[in-house]
N, C-alpha and C. Protein backbone atom coordinates (compact mmCIF):
# COMPACT_ATOMS: atom_id res chain seq x y z
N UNK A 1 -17.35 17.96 10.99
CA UNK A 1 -16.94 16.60 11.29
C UNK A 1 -18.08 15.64 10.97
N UNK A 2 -17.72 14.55 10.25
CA UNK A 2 -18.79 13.51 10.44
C UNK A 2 -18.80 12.35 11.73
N UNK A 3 -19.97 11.80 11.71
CA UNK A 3 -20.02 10.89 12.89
C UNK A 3 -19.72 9.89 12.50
N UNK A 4 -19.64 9.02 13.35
CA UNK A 4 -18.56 7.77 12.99
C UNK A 4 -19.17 6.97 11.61
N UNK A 5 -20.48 6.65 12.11
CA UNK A 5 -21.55 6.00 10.59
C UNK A 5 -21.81 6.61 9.63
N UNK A 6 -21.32 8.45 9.76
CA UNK A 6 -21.35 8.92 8.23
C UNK A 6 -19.91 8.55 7.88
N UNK A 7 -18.83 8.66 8.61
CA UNK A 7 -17.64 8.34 7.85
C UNK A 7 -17.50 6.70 7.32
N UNK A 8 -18.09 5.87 8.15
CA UNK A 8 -17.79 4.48 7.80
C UNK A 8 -18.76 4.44 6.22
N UNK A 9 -20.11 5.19 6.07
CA UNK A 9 -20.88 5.23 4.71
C UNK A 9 -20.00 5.53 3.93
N UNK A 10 -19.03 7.01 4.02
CA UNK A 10 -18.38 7.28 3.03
C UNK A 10 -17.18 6.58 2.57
N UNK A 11 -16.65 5.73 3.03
CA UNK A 11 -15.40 4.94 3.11
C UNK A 11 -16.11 3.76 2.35
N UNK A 12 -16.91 3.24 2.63
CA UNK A 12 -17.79 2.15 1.64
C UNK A 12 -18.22 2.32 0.81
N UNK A 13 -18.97 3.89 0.52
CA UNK A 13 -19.31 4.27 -0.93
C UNK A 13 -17.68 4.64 -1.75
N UNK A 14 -16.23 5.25 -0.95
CA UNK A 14 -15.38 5.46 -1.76
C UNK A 14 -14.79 3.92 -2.45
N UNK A 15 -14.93 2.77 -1.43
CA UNK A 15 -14.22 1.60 -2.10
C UNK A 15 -15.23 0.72 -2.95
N UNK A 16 -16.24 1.07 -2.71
CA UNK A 16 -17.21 0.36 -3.68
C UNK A 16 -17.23 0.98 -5.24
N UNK A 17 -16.91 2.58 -5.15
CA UNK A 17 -17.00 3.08 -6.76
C UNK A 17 -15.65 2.95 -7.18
N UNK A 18 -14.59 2.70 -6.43
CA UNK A 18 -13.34 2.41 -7.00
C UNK A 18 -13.36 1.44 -7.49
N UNK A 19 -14.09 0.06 -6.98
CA UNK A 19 -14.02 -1.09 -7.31
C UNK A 19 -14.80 -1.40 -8.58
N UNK A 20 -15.60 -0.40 -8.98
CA UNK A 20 -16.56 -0.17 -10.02
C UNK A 20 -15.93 0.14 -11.14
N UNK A 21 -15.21 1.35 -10.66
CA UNK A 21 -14.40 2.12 -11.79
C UNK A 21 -12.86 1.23 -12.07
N UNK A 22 -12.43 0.68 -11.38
CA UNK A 22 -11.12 0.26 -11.45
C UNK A 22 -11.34 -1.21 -11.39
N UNK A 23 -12.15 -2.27 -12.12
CA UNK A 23 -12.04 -3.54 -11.77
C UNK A 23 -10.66 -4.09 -12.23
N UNK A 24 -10.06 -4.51 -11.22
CA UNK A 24 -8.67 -5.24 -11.19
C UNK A 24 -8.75 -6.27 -10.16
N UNK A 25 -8.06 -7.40 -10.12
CA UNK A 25 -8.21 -8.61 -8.98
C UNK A 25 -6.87 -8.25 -8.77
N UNK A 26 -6.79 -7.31 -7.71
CA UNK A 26 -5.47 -6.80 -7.05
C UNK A 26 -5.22 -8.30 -6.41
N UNK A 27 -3.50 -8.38 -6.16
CA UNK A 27 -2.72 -9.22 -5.40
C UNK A 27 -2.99 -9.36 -3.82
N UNK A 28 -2.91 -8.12 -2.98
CA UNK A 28 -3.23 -7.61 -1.89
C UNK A 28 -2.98 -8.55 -0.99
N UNK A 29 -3.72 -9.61 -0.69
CA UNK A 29 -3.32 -10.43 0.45
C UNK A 29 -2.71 -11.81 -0.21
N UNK A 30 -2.68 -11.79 -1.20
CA UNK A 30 -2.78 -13.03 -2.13
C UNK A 30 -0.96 -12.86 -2.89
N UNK A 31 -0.55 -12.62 -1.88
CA UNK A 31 1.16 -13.02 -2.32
C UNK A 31 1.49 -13.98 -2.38
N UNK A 32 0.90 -15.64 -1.67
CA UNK A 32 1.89 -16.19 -1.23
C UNK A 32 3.08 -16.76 -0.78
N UNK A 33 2.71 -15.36 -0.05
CA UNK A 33 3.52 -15.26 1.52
C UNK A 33 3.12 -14.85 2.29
N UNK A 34 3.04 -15.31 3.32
CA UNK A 34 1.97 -14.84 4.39
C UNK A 34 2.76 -13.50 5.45
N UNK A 35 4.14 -13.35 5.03
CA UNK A 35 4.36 -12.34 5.83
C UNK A 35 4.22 -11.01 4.73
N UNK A 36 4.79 -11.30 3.87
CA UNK A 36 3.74 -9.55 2.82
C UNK A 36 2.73 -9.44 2.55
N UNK A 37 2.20 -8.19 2.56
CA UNK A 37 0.68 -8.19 2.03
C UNK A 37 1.02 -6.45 1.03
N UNK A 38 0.36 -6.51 0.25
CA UNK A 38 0.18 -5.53 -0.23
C UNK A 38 -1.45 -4.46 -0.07
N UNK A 39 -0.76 -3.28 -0.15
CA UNK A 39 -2.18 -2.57 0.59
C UNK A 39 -2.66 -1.43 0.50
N UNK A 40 -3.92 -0.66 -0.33
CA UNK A 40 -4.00 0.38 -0.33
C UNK A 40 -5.14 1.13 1.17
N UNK A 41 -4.11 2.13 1.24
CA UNK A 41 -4.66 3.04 2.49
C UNK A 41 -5.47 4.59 1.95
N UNK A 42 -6.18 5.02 2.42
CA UNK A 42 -6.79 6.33 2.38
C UNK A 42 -7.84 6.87 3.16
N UNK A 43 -7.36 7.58 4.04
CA UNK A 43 -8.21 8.74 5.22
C UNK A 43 -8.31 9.43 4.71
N UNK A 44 -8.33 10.67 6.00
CA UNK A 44 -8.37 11.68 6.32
C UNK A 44 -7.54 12.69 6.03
N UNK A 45 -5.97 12.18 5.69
CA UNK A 45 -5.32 13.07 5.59
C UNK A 45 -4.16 12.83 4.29
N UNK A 46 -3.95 11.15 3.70
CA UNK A 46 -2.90 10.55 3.02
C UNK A 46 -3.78 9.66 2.14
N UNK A 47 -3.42 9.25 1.15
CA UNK A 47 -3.53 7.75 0.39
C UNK A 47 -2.25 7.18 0.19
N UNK A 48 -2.29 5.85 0.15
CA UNK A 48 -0.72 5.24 0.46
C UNK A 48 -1.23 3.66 -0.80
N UNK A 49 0.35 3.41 -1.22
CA UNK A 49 -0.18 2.19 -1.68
C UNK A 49 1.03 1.50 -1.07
N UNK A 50 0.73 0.44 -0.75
CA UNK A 50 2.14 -0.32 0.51
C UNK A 50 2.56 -2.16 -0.05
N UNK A 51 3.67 -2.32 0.01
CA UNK A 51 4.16 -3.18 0.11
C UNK A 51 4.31 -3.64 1.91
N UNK A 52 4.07 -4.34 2.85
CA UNK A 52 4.15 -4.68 4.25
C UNK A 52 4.54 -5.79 4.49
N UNK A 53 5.61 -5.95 5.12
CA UNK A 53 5.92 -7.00 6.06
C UNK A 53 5.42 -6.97 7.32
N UNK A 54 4.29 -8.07 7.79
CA UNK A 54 3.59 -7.85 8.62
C UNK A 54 3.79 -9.05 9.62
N UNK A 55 4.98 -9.62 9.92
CA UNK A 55 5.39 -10.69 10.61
C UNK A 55 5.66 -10.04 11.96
N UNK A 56 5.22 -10.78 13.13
CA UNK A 56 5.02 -10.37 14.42
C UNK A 56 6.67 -10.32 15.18
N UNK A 57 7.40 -11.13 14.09
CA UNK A 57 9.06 -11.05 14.44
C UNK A 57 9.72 -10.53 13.44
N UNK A 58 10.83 -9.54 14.47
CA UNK A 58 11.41 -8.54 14.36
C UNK A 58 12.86 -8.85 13.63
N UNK A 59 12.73 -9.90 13.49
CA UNK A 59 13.93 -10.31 12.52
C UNK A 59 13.38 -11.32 11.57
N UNK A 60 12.18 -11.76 11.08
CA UNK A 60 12.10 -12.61 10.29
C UNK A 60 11.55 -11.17 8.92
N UNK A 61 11.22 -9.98 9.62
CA UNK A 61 10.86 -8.35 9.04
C UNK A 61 11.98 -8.17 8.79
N UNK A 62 13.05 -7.95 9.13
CA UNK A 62 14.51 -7.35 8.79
C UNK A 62 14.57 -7.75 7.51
N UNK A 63 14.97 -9.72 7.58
CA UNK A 63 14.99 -10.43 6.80
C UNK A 63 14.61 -10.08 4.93
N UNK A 64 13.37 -9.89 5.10
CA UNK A 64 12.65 -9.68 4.15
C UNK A 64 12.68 -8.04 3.65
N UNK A 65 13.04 -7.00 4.83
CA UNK A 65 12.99 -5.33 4.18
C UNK A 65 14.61 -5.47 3.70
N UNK A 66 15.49 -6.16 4.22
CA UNK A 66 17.01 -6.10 3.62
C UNK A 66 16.64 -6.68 1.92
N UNK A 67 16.34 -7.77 1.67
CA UNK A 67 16.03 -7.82 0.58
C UNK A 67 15.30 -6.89 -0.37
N UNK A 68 14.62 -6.54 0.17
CA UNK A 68 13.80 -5.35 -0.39
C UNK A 68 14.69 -4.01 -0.61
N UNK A 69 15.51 -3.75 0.14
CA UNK A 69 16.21 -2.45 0.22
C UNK A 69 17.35 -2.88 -1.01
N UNK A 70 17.80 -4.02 -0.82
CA UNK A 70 18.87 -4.43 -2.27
C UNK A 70 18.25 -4.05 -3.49
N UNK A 71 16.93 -3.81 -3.57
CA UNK A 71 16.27 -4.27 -4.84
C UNK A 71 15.53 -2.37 -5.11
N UNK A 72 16.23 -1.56 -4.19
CA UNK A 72 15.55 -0.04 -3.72
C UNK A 72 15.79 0.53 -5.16
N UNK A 73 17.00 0.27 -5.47
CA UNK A 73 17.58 0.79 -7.01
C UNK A 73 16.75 0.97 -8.39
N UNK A 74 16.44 -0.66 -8.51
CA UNK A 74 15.53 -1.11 -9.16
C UNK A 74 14.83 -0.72 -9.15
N UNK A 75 13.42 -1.06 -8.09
CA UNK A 75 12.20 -0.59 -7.26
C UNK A 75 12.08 1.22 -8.33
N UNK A 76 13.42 2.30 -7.53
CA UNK A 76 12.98 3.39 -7.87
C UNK A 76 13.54 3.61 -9.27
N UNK A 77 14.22 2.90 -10.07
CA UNK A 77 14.59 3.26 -11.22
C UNK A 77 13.48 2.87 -12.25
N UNK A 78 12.80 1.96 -12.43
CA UNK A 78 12.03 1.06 -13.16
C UNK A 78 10.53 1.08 -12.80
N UNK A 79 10.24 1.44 -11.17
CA UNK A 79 8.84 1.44 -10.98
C UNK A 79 8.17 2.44 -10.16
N UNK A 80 8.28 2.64 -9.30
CA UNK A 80 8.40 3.69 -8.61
C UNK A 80 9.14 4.62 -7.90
N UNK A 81 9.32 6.05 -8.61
CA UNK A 81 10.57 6.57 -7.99
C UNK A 81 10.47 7.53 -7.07
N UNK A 82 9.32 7.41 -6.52
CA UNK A 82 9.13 8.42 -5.06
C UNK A 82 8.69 6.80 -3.99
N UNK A 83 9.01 5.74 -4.20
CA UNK A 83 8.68 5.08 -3.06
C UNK A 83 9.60 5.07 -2.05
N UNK A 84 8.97 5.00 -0.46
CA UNK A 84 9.90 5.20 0.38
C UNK A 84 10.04 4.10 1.58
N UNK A 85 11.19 3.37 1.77
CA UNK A 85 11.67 2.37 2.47
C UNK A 85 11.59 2.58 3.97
N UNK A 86 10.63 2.06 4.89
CA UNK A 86 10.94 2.37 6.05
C UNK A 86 10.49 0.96 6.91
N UNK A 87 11.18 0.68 7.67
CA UNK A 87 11.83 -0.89 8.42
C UNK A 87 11.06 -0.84 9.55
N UNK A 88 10.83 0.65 10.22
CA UNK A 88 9.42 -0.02 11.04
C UNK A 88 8.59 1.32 11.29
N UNK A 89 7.47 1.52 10.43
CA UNK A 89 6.71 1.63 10.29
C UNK A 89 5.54 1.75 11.07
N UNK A 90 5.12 2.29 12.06
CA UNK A 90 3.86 2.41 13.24
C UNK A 90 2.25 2.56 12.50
N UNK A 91 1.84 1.06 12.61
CA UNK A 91 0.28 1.50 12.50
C UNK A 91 -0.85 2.25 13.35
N UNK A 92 -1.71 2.89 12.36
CA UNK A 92 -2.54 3.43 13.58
C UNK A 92 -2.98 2.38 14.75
N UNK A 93 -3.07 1.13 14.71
CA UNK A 93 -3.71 0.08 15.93
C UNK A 93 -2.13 -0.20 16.85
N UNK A 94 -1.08 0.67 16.44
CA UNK A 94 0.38 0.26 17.46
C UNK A 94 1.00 -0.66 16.60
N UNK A 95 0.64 -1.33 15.42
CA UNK A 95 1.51 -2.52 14.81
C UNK A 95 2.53 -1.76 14.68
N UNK A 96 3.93 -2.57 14.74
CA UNK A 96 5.08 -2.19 13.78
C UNK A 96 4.94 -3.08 12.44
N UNK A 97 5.27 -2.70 11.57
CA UNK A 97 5.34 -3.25 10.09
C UNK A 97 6.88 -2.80 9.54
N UNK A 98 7.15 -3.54 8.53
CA UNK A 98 8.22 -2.74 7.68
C UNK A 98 7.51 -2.71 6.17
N UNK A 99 7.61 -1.28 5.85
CA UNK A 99 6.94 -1.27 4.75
C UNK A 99 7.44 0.25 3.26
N UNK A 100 7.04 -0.35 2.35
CA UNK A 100 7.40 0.24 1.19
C UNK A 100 6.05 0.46 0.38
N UNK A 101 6.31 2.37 0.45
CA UNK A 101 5.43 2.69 -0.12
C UNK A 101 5.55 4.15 -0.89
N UNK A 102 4.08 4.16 -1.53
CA UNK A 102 4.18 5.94 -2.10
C UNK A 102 2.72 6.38 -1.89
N UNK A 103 2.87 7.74 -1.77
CA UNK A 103 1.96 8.56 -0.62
C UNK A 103 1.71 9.36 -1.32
N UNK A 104 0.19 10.05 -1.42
CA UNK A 104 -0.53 11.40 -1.84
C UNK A 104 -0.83 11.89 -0.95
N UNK A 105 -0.11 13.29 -0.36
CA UNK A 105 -1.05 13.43 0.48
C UNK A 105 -1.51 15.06 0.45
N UNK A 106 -2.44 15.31 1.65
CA UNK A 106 -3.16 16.73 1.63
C UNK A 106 -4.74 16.31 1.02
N UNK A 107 -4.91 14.97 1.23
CA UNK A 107 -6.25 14.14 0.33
C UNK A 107 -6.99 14.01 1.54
N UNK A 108 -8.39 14.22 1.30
CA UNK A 108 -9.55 13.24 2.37
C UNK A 108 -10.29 12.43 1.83
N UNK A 109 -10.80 10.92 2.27
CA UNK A 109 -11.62 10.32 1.70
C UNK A 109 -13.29 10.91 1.85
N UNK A 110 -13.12 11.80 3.21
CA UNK A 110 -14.44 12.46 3.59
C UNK A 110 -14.59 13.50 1.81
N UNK A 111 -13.86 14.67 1.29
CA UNK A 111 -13.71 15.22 0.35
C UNK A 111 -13.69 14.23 -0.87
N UNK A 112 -15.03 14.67 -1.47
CA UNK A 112 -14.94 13.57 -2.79
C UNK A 112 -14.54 14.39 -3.80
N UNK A 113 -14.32 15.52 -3.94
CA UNK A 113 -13.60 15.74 -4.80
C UNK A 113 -12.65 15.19 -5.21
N UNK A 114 -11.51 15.13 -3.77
CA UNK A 114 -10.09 13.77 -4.00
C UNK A 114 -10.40 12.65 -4.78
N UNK A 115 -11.38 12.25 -4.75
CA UNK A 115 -11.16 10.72 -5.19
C UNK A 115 -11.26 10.65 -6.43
N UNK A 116 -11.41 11.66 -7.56
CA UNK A 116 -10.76 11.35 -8.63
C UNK A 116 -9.54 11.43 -9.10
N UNK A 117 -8.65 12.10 -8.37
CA UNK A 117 -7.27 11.81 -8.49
C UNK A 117 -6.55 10.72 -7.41
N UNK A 118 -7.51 10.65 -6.42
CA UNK A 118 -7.04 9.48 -5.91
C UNK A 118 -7.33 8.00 -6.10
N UNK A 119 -8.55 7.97 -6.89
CA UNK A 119 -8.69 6.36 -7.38
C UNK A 119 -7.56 6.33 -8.43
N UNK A 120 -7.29 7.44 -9.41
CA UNK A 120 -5.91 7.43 -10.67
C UNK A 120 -4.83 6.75 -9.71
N UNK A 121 -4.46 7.69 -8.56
CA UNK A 121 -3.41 6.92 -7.84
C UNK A 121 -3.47 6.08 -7.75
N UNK A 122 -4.50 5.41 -6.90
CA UNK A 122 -4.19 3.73 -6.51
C UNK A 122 -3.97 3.20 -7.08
N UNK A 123 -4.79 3.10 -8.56
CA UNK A 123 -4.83 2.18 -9.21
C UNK A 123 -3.57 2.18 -9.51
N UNK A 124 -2.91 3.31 -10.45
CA UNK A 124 -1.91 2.92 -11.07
C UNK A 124 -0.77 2.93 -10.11
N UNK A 125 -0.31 3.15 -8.77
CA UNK A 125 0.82 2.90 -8.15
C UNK A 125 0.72 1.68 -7.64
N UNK A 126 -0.61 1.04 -7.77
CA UNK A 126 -0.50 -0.28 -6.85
C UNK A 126 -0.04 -1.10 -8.08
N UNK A 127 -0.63 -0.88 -9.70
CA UNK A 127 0.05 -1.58 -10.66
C UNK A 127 1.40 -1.73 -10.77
N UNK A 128 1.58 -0.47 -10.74
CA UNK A 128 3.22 -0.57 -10.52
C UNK A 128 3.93 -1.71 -9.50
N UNK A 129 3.36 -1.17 -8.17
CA UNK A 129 4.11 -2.13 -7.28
C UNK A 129 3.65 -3.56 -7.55
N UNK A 130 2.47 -4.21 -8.11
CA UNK A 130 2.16 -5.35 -8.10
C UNK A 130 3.24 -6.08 -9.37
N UNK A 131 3.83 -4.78 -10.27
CA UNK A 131 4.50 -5.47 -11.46
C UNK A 131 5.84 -5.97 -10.38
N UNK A 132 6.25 -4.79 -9.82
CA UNK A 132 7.64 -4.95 -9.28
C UNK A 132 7.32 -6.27 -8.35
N UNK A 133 6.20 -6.76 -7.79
CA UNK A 133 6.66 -7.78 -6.48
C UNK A 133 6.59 -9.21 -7.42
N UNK A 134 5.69 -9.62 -8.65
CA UNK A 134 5.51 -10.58 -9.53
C UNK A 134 7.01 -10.60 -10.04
N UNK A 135 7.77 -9.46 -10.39
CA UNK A 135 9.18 -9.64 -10.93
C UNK A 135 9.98 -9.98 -10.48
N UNK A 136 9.81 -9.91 -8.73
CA UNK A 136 11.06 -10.43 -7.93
C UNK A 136 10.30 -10.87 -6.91
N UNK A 137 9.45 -11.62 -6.87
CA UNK A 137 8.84 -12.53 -5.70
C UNK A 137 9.75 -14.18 -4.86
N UNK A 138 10.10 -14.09 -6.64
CA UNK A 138 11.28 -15.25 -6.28
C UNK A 138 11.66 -14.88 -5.47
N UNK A 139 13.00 -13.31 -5.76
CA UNK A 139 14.01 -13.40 -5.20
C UNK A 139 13.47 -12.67 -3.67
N UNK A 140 12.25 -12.88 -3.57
CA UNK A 140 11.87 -11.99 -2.11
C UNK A 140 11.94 -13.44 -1.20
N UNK A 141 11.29 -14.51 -2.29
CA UNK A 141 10.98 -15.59 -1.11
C UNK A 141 12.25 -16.51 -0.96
N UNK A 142 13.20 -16.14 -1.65
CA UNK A 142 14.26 -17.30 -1.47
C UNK A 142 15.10 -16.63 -0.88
């Protein structure tokens, strides 16, 4: 096991050489819209790249994953076809979210071996999803 300040080192050295190796000015918080955010995750046990509705109301989230679920077809025909739709979503801090995503898992960020197939992931599933939300952002926000 590492201690908490070796894991927080290794989590800073994994997003700092990603950011090295993969320079992209990801979308991430920069939807404008303040209730999606887009988001890559990676522990201990998963890497995730997420689409989130992160609105504190439980129907202004519906709102926005119903649209999203119309568009599931699409989404898995055209961009990602293992992403998976789920409306509420439990963060590790207790948030509910509704969120759309695709998952590697059996990965550690502690194990650097992973992270050369897991920086490949991010990068390119978050491209993906960043093509799909620029293509229908309209129809997310209207």
């Amino acid at each position: 096991m590492f201690s908490q300040e070796e894991s927080k080192k290794i989590r800073q050295e994994f997003w700092t050489s990603f950011g090295k190796e993969f320079p992209h000015k990801w979308l991430l918080y920069n939807t404008k819209m303040k209730e999606i955010q887009l988001k890559f995750t990676f522990d201990r046990k998963v890497a995730q790249v997420s689409l989130d509705i992160v609105d504190n109301d439980a129907m202004i989230r519906t709102y926005y994953f119903e649209k999203l679920q119309s568009l599931e077809n699409i989404l898995k025909s055209e961009y990602l076809p293992e992403a998976i739709l789920t409306e509420n979503y439990e963060l590790p801090e207790d948030k509910i979210v509704s969120r759309v995503y695709v998952e590697l898992d059996n990965v550690s960020i502690h194990n650097k071996k992973d992270w050369p197939e897991v920086k490949t992931f991010l990068s390119t599933k978050m491209m993906q999803l960043e093509d799909f939300f620029k293509d229908f952002s309209d129809f997310i926000k209207n």
